[in-house]
PDB file of N, CA and C in Angstrom:
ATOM      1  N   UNK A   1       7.995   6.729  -3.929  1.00  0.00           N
ATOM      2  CA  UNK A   1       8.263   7.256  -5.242  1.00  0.00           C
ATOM      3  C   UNK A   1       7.010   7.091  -6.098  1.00  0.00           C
ATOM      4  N   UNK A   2       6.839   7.951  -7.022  1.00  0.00           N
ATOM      5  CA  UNK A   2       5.841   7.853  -7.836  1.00  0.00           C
ATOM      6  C   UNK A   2       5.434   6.472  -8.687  1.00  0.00           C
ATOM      7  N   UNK A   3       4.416   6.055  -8.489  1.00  0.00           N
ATOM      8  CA  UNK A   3       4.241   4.525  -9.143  1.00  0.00           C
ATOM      9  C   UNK A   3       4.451   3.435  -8.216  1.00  0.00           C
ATOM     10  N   UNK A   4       4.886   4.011  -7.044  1.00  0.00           N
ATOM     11  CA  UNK A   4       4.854   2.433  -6.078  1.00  0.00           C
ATOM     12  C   UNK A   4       3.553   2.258  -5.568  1.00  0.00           C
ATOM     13  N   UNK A   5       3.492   0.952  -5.418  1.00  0.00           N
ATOM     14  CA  UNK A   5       1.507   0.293  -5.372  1.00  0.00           C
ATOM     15  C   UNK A   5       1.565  -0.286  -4.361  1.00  0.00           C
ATOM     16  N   UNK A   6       0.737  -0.688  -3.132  1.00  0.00           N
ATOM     17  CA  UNK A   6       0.336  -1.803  -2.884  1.00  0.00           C
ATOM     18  C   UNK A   6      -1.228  -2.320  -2.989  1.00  0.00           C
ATOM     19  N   UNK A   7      -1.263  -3.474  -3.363  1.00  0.00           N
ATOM     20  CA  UNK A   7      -2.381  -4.617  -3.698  1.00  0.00           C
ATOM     21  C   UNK A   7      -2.716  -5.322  -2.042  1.00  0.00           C
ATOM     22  N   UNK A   8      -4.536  -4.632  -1.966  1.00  0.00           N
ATOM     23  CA  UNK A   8      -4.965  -5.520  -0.694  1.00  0.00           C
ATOM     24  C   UNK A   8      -6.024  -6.312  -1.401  1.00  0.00           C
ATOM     25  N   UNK A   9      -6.023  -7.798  -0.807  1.00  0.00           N
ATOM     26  CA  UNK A   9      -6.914  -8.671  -0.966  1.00  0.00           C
ATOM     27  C   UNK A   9      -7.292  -9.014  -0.069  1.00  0.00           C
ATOM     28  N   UNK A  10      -8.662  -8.392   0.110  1.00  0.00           N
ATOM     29  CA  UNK A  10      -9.959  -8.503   1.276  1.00  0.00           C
ATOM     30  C   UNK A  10     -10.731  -9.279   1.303  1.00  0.00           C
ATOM     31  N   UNK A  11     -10.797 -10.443   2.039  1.00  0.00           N
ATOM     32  CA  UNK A  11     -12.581 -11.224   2.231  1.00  0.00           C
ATOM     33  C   UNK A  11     -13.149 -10.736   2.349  1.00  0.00           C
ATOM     34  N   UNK A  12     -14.491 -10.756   1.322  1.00  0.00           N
ATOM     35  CA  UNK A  12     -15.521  -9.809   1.989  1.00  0.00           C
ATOM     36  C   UNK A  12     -16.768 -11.037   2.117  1.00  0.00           C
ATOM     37  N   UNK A  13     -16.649 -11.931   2.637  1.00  0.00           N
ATOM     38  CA  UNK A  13     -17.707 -12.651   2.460  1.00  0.00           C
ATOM     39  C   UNK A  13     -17.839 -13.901   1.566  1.00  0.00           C
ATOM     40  N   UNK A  14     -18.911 -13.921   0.645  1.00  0.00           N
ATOM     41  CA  UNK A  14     -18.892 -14.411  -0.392  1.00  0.00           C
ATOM     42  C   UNK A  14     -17.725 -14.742  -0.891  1.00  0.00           C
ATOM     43  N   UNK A  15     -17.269 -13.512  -1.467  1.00  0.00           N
ATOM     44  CA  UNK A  15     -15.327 -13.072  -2.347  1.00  0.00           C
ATOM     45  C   UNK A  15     -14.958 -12.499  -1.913  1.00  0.00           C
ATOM     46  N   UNK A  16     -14.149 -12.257  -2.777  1.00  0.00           N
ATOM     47  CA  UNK A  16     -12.654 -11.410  -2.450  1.00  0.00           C
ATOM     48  C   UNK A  16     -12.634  -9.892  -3.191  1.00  0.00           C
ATOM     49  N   UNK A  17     -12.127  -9.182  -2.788  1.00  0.00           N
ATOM     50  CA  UNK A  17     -12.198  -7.780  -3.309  1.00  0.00           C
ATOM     51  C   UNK A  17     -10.844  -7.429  -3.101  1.00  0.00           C
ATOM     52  N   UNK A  18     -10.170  -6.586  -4.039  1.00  0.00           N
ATOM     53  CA  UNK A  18      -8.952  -5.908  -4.173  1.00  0.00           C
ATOM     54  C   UNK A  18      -9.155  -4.660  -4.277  1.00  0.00           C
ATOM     55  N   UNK A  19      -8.623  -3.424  -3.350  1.00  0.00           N
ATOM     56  CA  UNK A  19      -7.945  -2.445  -3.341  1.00  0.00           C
ATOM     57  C   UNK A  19      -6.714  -2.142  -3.833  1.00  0.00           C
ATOM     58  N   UNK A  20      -6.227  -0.719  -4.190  1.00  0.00           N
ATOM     59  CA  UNK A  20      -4.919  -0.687  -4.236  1.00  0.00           C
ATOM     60  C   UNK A  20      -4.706   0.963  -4.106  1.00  0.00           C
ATOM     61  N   UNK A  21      -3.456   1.105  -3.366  1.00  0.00           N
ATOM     62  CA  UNK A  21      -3.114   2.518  -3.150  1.00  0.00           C
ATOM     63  C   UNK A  21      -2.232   2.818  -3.722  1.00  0.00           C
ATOM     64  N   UNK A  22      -2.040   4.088  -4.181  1.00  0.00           N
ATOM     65  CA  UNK A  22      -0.883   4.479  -5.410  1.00  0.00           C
ATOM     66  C   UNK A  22       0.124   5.175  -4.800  1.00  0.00           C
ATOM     67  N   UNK A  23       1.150   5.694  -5.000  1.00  0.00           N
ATOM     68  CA  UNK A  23       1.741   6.742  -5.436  1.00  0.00           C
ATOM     69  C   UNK A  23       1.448   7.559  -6.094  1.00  0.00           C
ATOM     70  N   UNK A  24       0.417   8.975  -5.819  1.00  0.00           N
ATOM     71  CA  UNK A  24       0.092   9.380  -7.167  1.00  0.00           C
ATOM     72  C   UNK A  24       1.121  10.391  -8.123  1.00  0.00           C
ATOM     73  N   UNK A  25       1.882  11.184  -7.032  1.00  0.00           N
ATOM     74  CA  UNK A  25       2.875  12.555  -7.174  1.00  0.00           C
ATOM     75  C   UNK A  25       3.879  12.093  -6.968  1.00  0.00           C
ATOM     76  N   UNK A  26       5.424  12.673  -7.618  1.00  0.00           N
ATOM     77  CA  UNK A  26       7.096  12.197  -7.132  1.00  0.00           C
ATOM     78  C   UNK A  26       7.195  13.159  -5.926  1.00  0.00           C
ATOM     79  N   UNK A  27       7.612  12.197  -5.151  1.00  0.00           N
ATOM     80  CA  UNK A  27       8.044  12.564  -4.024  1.00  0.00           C
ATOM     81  C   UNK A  27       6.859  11.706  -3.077  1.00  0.00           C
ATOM     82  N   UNK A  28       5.837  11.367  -3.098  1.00  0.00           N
ATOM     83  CA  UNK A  28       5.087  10.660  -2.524  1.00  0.00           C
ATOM     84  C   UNK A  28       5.759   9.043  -2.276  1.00  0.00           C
ATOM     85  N   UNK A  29       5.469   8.617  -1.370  1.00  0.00           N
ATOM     86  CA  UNK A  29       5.687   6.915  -0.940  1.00  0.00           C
ATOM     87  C   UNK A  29       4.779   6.279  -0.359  1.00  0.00           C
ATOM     88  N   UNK A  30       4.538   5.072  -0.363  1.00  0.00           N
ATOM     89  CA  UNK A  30       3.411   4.492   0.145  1.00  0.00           C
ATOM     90  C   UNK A  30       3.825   3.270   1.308  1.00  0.00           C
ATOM     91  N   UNK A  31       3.331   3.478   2.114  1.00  0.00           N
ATOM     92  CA  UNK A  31       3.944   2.529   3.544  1.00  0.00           C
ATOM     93  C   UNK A  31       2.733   1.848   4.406  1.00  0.00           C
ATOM     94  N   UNK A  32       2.785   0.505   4.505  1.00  0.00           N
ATOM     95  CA  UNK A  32       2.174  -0.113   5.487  1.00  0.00           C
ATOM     96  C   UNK A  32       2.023  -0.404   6.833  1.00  0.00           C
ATOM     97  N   UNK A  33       1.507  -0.489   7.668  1.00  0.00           N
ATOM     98  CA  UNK A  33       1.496  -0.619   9.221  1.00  0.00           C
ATOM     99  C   UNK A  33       0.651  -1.592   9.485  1.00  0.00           C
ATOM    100  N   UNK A  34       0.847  -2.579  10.332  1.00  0.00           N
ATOM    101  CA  UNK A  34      -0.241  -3.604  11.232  1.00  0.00           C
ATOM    102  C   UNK A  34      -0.197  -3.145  12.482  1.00  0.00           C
ATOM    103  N   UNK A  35      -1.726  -2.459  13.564  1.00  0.00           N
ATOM    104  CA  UNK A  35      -1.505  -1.857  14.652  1.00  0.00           C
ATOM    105  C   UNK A  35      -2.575  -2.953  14.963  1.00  0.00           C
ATOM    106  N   UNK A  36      -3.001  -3.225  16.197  1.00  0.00           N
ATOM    107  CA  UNK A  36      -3.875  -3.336  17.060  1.00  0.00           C
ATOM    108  C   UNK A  36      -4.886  -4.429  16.497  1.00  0.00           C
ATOM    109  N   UNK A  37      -4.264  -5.162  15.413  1.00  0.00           N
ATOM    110  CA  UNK A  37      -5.655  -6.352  14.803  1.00  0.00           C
ATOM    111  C   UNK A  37      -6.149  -5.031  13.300  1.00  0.00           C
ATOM    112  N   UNK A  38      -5.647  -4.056  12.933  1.00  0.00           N
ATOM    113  CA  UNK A  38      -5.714  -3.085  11.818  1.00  0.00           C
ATOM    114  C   UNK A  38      -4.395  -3.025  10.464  1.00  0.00           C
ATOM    115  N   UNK A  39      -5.101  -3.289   9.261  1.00  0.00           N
ATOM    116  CA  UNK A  39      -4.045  -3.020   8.947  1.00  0.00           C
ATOM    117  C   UNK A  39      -4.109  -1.325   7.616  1.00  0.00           C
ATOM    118  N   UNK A  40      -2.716  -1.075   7.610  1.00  0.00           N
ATOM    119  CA  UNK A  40      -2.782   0.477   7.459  1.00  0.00           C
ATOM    120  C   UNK A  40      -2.159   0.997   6.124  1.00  0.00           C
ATOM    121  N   UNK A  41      -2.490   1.150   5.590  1.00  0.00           N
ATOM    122  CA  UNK A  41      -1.824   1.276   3.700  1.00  0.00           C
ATOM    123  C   UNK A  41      -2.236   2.986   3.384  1.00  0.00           C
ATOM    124  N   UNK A  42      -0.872   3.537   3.292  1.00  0.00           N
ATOM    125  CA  UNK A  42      -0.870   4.891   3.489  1.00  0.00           C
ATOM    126  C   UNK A  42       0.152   5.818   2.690  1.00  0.00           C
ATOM    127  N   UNK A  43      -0.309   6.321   1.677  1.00  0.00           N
ATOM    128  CA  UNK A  43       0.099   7.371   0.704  1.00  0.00           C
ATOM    129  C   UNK A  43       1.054   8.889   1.640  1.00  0.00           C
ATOM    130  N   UNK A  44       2.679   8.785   1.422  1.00  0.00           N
ATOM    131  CA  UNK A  44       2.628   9.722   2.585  1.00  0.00           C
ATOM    132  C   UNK A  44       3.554  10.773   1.825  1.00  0.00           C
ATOM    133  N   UNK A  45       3.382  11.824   1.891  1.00  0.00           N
ATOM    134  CA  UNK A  45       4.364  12.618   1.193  1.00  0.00           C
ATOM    135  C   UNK A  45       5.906  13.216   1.474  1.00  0.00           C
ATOM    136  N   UNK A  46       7.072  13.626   1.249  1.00  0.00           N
ATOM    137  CA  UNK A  46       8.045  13.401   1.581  1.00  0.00           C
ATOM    138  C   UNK A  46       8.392  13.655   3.208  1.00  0.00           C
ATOM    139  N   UNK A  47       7.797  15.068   3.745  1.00  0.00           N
ATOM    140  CA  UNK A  47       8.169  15.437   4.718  1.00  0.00           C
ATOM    141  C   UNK A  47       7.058  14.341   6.125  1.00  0.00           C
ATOM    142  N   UNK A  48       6.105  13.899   4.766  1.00  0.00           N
ATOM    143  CA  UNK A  48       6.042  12.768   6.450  1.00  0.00           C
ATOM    144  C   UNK A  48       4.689  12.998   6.398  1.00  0.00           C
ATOM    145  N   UNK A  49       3.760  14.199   5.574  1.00  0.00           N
ATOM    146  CA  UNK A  49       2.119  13.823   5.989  1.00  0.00           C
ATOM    147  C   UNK A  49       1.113  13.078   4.849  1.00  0.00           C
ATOM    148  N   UNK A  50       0.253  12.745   6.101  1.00  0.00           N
ATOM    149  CA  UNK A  50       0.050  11.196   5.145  1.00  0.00           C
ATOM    150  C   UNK A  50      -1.158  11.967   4.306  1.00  0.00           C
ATOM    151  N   UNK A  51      -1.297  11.968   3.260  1.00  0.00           N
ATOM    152  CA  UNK A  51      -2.361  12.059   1.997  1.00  0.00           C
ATOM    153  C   UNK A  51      -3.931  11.336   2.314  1.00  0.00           C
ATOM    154  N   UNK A  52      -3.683  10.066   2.203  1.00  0.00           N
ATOM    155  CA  UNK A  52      -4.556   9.245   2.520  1.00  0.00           C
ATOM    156  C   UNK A  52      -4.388   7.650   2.944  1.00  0.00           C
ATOM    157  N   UNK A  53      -5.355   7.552   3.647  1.00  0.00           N
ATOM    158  CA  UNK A  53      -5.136   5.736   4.349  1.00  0.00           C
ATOM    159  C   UNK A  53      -6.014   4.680   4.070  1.00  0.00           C
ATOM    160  N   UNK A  54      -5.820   3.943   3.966  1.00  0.00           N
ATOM    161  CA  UNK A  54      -7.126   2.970   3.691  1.00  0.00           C
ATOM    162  C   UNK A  54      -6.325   1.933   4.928  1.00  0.00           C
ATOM    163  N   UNK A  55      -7.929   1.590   5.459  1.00  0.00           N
ATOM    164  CA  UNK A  55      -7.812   0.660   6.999  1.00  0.00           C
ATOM    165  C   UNK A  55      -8.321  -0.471   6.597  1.00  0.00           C
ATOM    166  N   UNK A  56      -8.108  -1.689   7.107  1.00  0.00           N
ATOM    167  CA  UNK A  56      -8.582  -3.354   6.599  1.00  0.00           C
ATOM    168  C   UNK A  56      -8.774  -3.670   8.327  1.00  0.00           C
ATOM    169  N   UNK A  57      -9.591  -4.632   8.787  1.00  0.00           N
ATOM    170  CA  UNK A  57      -9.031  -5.016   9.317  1.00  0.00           C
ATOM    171  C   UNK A  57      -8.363  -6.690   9.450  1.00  0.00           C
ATOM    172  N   UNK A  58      -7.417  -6.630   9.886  1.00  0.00           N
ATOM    173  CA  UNK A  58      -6.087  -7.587   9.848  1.00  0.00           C
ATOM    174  C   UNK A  58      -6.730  -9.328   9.446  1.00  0.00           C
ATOM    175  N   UNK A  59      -7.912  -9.334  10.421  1.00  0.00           N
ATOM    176  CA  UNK A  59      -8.644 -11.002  10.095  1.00  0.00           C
ATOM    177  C   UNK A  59      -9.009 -10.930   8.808  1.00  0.00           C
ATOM    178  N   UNK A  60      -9.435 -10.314   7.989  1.00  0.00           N
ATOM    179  CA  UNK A  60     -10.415 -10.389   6.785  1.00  0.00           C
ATOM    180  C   UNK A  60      -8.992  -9.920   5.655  1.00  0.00           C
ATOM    181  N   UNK A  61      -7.667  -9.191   5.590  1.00  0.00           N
ATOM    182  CA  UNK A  61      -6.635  -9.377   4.631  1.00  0.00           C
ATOM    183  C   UNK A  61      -6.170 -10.910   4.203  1.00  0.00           C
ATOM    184  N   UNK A  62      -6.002 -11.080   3.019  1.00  0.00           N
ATOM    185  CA  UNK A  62      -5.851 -12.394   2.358  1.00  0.00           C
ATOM    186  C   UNK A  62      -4.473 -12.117   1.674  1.00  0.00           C
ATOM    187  N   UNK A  63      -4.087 -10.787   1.301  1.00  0.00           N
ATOM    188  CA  UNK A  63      -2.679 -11.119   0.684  1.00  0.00           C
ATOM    189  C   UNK A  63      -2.482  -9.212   1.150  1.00  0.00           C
ATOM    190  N   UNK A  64      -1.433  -8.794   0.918  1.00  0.00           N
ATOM    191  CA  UNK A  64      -1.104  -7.250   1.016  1.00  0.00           C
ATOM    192  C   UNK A  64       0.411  -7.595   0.186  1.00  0.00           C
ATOM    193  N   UNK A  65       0.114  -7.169  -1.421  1.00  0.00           N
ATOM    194  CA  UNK A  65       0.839  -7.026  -2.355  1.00  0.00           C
ATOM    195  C   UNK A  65       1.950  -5.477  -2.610  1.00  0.00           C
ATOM    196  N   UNK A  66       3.171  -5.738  -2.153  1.00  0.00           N
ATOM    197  CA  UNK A  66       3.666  -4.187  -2.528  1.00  0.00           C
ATOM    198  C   UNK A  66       4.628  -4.418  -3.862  1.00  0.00           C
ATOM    199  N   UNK A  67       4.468  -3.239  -4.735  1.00  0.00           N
ATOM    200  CA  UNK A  67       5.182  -3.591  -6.458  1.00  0.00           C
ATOM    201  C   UNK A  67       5.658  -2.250  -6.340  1.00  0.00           C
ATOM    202  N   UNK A  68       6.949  -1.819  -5.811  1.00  0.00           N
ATOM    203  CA  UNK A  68       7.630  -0.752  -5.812  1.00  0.00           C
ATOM    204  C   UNK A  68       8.210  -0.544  -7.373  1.00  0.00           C
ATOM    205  N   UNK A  69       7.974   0.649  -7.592  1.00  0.00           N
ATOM    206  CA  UNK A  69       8.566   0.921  -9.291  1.00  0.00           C
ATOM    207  C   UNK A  69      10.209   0.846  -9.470  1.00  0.00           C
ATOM    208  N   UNK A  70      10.622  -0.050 -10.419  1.00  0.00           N
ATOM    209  CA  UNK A  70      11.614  -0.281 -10.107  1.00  0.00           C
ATOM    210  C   UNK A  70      13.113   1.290 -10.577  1.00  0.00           C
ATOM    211  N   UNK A  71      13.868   1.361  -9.866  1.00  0.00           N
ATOM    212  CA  UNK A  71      14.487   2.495  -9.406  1.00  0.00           C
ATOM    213  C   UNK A  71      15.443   2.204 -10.650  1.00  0.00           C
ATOM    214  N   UNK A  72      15.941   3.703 -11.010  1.00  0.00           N
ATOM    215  CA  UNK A  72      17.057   3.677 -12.277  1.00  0.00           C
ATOM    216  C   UNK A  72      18.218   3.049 -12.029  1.00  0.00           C
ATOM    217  N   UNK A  73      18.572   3.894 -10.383  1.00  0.00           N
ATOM    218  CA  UNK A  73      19.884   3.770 -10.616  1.00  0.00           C
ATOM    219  C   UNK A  73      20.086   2.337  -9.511  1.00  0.00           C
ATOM    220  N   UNK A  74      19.008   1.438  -9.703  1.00  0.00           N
ATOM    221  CA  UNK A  74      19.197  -0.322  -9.233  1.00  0.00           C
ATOM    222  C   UNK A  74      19.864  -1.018 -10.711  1.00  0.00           C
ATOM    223  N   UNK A  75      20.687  -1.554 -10.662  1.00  0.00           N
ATOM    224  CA  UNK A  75      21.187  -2.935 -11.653  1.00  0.00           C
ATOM    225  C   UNK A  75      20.391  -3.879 -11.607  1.00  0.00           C
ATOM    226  N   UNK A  76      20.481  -4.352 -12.416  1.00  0.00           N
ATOM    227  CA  UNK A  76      19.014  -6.131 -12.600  1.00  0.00           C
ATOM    228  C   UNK A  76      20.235  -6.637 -12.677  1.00  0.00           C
ATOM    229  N   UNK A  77      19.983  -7.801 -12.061  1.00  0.00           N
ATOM    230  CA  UNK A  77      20.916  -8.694 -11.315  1.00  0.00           C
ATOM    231  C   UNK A  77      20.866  -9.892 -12.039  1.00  0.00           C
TER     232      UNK A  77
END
């Protein structure tokens, strides 16, 4: 859905560096994958093709933050 994020925190060495991939359009979703020692943060649109990916790989991720926008028709509890 439009506005869902996830937050990558990368070692790069020295520090730390943060990425983040959006939701940019409604109807877009954003979904993660860990394949092969890779990890996969990917903007995908409804029927399933992916927009864009950003690749990490898996040793050097320090946190992988997801902040889904919260939905209307959810109750706060």
């Amino acid at each position: 859905m439009k506005g869902d994020r996830v937050e990558i925190v990368v070692d790069a060495g020295d520090t730390t560096r943060t990425y983040e991939v959006i939701a940019t359009r409604a109807g877009r979703r954003v979904e993660t994958a860990v394949r092969r020692g890779v990890v996969e943060v990917s903007e995908v649109t409804r029927n399933g093709a992916v927009v864009r990916t950003a690749r990490f790989m898996a040793t050097r991720v320090l946190a992988l933050v997801e902040q889904p926008v919260p939905r209307e028709d959810e109750q706060a509890v």
